[in-house]
Protein backbone atom coordinates (compact mmCIF):
# COMPACT_ATOMS: atom_id res chain seq x y z
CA UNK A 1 0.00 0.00 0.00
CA UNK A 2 1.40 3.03 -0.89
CA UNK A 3 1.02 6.54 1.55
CA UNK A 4 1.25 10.01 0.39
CA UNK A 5 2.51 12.35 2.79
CA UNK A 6 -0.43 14.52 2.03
CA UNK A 7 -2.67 11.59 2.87
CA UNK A 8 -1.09 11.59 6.38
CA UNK A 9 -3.17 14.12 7.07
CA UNK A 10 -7.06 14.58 7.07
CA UNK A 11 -8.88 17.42 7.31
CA UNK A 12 -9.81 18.06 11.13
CA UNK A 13 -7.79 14.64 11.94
CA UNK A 14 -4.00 15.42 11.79
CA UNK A 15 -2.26 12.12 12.12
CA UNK A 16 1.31 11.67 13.21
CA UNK A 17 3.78 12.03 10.88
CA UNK A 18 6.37 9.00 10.43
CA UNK A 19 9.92 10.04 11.47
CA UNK A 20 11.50 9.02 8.20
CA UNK A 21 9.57 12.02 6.29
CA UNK A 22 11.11 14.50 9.16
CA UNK A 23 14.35 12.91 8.40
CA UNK A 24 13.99 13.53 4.08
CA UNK A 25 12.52 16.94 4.80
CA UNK A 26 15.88 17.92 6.67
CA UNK A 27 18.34 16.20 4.40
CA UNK A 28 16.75 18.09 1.87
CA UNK A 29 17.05 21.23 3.56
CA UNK A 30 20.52 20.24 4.32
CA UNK A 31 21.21 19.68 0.64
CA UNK A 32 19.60 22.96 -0.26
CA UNK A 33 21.89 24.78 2.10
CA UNK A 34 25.13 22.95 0.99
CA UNK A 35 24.48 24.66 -2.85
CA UNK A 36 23.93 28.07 -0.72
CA UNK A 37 26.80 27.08 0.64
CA UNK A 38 29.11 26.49 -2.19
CA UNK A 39 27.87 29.92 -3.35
CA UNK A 40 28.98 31.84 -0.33
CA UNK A 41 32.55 30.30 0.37
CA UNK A 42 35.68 31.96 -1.01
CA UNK A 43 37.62 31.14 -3.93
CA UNK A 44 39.62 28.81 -1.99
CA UNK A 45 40.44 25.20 -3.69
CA UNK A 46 40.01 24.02 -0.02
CA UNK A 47 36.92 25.38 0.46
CA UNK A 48 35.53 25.03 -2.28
CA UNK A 49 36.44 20.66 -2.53
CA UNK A 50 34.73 20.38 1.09
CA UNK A 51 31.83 22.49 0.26
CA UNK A 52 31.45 19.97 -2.76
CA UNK A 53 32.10 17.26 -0.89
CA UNK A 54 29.11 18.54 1.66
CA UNK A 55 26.59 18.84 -1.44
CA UNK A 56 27.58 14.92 -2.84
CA UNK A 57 27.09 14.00 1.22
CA UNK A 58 23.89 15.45 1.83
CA UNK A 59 22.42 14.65 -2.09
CA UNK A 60 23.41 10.94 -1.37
CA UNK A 61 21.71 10.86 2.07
CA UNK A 62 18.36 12.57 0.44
CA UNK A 63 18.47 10.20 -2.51
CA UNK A 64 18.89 7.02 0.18
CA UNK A 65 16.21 7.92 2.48
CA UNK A 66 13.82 8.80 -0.46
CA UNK A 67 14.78 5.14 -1.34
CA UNK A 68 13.95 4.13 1.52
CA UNK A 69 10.71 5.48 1.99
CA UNK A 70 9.70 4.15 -1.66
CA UNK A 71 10.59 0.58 0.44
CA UNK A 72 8.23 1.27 3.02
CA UNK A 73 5.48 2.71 1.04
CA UNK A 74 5.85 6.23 1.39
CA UNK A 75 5.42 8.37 -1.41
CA UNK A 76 7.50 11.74 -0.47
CA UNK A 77 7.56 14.41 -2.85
CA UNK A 78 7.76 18.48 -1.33
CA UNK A 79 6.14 19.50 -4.23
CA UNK A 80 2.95 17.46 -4.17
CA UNK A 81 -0.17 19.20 -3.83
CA UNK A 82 -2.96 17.82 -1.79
CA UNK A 83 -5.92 16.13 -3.72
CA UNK A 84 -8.76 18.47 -2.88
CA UNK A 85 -11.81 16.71 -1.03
């Protein structure tokens, strides 16, 4: 059976929502801020390696808990609009 975040909630019945969408919701927001990131830091070869290094880290966390969530039924996407009732 497959769960769409949106479906975790009903109108006038919020229902909990499952940890592992927290966890993609913040390594997305982690990804998002690495690119920020890699736009702020100086034009330092140091810097610049480790900030990429950060953005390949946090994409390949994202990409394995969105995995993951595909395993356990979850559909996750922060773009989804909400079926209207």
């Amino acid at each position: 059976m497959t769960i769409s975040v949106h479906s975790i909630f009903s109108r006038g019945h919020p229902k909990i929502i499952p940890p592992l969408v927290t966890r993609i919701e913040q390594a997305r927001q982690d990804w998002l801020n690495a690119y920020s990131l890699f736009n702020a830091v100086p034009n330092d070869p140091s810097s610049v390696d480790y900030t990429i290094f950060l953005i390949n880290a946090y994409e390949r966390r994202y990409m394995d808990l969105i995995k993951q969530a595909r395993q356990d039924g979850i559909r996750y996407s922060p773009w989804e609009v909400p079926p209207e009732e």
